[in-house]
N, C-alpha and C. Protein backbone atom coordinates (compact mmCIF):
# COMPACT_ATOMS: atom_id res chain seq x y z
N UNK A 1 -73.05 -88.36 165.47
CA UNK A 1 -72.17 -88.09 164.33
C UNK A 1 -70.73 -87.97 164.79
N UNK A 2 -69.88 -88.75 163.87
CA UNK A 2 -68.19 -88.08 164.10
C UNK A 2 -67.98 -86.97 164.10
N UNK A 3 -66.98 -86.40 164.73
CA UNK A 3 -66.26 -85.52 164.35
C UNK A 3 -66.17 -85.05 163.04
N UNK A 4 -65.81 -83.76 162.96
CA UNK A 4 -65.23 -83.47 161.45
C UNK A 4 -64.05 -84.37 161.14
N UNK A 5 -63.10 -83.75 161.66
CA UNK A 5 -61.65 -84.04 161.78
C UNK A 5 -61.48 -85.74 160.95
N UNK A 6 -62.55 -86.41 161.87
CA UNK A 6 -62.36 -87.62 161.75
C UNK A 6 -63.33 -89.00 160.81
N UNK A 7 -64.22 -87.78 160.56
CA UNK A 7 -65.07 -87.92 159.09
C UNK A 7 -63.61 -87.66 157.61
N UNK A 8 -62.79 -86.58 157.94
CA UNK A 8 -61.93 -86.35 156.87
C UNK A 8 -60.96 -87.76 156.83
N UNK A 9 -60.40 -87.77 157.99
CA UNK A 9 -59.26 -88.79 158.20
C UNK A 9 -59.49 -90.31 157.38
N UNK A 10 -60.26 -90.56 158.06
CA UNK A 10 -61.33 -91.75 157.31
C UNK A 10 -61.52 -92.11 156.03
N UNK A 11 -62.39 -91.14 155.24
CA UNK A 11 -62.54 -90.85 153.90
C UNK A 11 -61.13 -90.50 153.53
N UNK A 12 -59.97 -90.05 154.03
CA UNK A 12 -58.57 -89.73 153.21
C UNK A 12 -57.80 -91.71 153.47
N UNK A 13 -58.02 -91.72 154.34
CA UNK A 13 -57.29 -93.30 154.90
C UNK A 13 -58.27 -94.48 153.69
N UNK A 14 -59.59 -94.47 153.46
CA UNK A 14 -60.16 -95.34 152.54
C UNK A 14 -59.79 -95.65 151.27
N UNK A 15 -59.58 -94.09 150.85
CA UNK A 15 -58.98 -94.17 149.79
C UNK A 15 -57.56 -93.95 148.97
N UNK A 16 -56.87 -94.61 150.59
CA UNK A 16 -55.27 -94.26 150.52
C UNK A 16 -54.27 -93.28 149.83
N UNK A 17 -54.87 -91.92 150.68
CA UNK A 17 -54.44 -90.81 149.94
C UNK A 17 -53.58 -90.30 151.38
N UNK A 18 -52.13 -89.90 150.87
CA UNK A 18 -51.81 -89.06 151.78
C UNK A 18 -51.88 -87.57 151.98
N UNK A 19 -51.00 -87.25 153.04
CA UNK A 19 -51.81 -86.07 153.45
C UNK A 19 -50.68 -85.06 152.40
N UNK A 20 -49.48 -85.54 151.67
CA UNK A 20 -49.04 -84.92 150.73
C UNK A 20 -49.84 -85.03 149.70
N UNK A 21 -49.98 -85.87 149.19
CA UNK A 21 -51.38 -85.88 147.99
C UNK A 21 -52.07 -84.94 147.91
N UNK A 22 -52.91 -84.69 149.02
CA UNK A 22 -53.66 -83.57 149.37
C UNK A 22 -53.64 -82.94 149.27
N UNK A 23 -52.39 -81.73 149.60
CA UNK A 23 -51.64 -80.96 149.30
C UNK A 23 -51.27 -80.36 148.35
N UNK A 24 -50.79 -81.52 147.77
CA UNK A 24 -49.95 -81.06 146.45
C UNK A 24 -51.81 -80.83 145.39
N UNK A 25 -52.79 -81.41 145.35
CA UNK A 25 -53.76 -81.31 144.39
C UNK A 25 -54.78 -80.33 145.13
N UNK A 26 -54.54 -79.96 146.33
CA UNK A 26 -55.99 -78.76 147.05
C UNK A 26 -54.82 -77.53 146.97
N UNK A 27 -53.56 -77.58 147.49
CA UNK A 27 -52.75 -76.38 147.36
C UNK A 27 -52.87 -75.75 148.87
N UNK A 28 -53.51 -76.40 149.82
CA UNK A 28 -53.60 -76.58 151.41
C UNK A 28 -52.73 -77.09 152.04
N UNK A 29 -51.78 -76.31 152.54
CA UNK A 29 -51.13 -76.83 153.68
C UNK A 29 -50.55 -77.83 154.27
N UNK A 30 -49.94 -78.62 154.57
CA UNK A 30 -50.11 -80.11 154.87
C UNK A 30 -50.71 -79.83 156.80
N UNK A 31 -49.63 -78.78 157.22
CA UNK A 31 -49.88 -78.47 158.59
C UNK A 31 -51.52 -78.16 158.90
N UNK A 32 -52.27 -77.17 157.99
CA UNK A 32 -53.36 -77.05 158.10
C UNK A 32 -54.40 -78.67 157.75
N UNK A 33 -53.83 -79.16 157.17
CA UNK A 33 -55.11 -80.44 156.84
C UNK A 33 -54.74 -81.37 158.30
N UNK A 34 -53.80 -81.19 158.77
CA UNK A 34 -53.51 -82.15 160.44
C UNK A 34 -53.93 -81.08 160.97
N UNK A 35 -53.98 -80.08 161.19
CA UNK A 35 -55.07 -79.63 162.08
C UNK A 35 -56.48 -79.62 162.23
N UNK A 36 -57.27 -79.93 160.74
CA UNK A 36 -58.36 -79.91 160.54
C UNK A 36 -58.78 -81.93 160.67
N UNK A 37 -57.73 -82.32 160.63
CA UNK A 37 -58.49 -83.96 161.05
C UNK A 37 -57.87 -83.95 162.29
N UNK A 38 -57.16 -83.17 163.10
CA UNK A 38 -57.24 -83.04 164.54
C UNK A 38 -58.24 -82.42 165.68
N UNK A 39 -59.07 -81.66 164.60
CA UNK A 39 -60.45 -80.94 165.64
C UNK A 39 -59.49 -79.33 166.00
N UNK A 40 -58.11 -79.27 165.71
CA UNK A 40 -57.33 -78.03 166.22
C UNK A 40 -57.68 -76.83 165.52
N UNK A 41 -58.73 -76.32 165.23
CA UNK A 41 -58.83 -75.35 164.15
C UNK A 41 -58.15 -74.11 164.88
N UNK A 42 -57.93 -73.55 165.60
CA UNK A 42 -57.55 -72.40 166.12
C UNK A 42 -56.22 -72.47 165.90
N UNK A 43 -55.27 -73.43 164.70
CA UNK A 43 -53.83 -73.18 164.55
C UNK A 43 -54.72 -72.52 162.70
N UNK A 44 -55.32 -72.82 162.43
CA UNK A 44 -55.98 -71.56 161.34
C UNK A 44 -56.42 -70.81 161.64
N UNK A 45 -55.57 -69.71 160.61
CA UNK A 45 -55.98 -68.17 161.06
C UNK A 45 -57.48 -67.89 160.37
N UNK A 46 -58.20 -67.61 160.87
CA UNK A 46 -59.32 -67.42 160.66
C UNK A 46 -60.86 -68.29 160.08
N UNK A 47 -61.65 -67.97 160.60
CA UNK A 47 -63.26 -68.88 160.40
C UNK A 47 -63.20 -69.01 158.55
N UNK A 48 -62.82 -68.19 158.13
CA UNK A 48 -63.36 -68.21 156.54
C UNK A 48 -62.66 -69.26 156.38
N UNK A 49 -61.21 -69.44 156.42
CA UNK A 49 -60.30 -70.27 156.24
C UNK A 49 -60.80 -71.28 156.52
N UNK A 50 -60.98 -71.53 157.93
CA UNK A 50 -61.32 -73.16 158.24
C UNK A 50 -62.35 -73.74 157.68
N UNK A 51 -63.29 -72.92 157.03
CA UNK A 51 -64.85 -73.04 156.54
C UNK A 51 -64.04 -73.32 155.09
N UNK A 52 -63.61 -72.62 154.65
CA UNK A 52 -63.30 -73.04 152.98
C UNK A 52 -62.06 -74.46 153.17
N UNK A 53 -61.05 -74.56 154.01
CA UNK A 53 -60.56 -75.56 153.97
C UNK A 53 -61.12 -76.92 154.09
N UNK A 54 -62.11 -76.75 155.50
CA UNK A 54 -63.22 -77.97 155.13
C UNK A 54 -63.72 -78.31 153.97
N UNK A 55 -64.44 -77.28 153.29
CA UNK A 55 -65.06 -77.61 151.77
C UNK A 55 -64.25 -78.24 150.73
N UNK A 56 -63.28 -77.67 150.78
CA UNK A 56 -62.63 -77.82 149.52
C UNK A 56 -61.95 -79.29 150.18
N UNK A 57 -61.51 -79.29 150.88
CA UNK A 57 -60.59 -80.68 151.56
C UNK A 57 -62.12 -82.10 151.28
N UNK A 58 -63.04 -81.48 151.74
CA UNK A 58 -64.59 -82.75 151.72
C UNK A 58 -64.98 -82.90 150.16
N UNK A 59 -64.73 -82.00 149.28
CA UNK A 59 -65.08 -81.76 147.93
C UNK A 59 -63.98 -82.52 147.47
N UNK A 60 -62.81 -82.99 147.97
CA UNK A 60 -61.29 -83.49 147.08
C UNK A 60 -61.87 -85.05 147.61
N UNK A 61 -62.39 -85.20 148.85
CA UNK A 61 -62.76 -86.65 148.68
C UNK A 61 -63.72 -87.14 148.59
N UNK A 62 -64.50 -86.02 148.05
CA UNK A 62 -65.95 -87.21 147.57
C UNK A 62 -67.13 -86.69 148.43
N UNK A 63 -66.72 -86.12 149.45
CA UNK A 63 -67.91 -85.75 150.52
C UNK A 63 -68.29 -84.83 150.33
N UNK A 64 -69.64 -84.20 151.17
CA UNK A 64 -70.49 -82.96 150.47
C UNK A 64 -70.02 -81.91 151.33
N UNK A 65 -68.96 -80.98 150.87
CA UNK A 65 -68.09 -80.31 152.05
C UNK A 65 -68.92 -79.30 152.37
N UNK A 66 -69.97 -78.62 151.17
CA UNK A 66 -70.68 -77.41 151.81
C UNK A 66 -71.95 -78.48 153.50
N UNK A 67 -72.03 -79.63 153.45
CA UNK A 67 -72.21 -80.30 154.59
C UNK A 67 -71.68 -80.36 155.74
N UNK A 68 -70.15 -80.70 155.53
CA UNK A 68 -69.20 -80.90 156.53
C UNK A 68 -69.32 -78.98 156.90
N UNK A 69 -69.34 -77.90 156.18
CA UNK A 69 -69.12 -76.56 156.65
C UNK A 69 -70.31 -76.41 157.42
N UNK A 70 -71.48 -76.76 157.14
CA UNK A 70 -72.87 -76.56 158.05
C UNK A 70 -72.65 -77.57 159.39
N UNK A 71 -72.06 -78.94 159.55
CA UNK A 71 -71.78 -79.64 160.64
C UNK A 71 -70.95 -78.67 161.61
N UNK A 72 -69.66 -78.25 160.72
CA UNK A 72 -68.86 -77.55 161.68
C UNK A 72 -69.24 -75.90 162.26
N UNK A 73 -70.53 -75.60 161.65
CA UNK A 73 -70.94 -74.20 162.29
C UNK A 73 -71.83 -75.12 163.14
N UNK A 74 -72.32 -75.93 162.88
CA UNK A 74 -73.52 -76.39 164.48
C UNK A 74 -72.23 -76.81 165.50
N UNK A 75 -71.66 -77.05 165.27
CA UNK A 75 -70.68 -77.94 166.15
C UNK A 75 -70.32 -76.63 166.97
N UNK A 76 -69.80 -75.51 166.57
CA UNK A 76 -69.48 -74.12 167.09
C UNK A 76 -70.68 -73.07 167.78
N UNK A 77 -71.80 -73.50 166.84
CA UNK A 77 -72.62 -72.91 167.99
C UNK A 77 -73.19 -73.77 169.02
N UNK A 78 -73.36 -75.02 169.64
CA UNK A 78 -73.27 -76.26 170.26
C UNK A 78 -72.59 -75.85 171.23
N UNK A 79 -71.23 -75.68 171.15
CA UNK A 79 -70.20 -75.50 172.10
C UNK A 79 -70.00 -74.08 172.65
N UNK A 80 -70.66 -73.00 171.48
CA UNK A 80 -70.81 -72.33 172.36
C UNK A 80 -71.97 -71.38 173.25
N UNK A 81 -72.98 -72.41 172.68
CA UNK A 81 -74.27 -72.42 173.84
C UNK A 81 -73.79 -73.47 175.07
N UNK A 82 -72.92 -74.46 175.08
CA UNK A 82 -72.96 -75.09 176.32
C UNK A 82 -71.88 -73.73 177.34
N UNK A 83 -70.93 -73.60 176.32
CA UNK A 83 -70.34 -72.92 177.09
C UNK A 83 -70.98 -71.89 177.83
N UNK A 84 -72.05 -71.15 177.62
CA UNK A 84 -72.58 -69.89 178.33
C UNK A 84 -73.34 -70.48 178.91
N UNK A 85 -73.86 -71.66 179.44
CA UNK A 85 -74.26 -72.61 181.12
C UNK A 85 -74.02 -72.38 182.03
């Protein structure tokens, strides 16, 4: 599977939406939605945040964001079971 980040990018680039678009109709950030199709989540302050920004950002294009929020908690516990190796 892709990335989050780059599951969003994709689905925003298909359907030639910019990342002001976005913005202006989710009420998110522009800085926060380039961090979230960058994989950078730690420039968002907090897990709830990044968990509801995913949703709502995957829900504005069509995708099943409460999905993309379950990808990105495996993805976090993934990394951080490798990490304790």
């Amino acid at each position: 599977m892709s990335d989050i980040g780059s599951v969003l990018r994709t689905a925003r680039e298909e359907k030639n939406i910019t990342l002001e678009m976005v913005e202006k109709e989710t009420s998110i950030r522009k800085t926060y939605l380039e961090a979230i199709e960058t994989n950078n989540f730690s420039v968002i302050p907090g897990e709830v945040f990044v968990k509801g920004i995913i949703r709502t950002y995957g829900n504005y294009l069509g995708l099943d964001g409460l999905k993309l929020v379950e990808d990105y908690k495996a993805c976090l516990l993934y990394t951080s079971d490798a990490a304790d190796e």
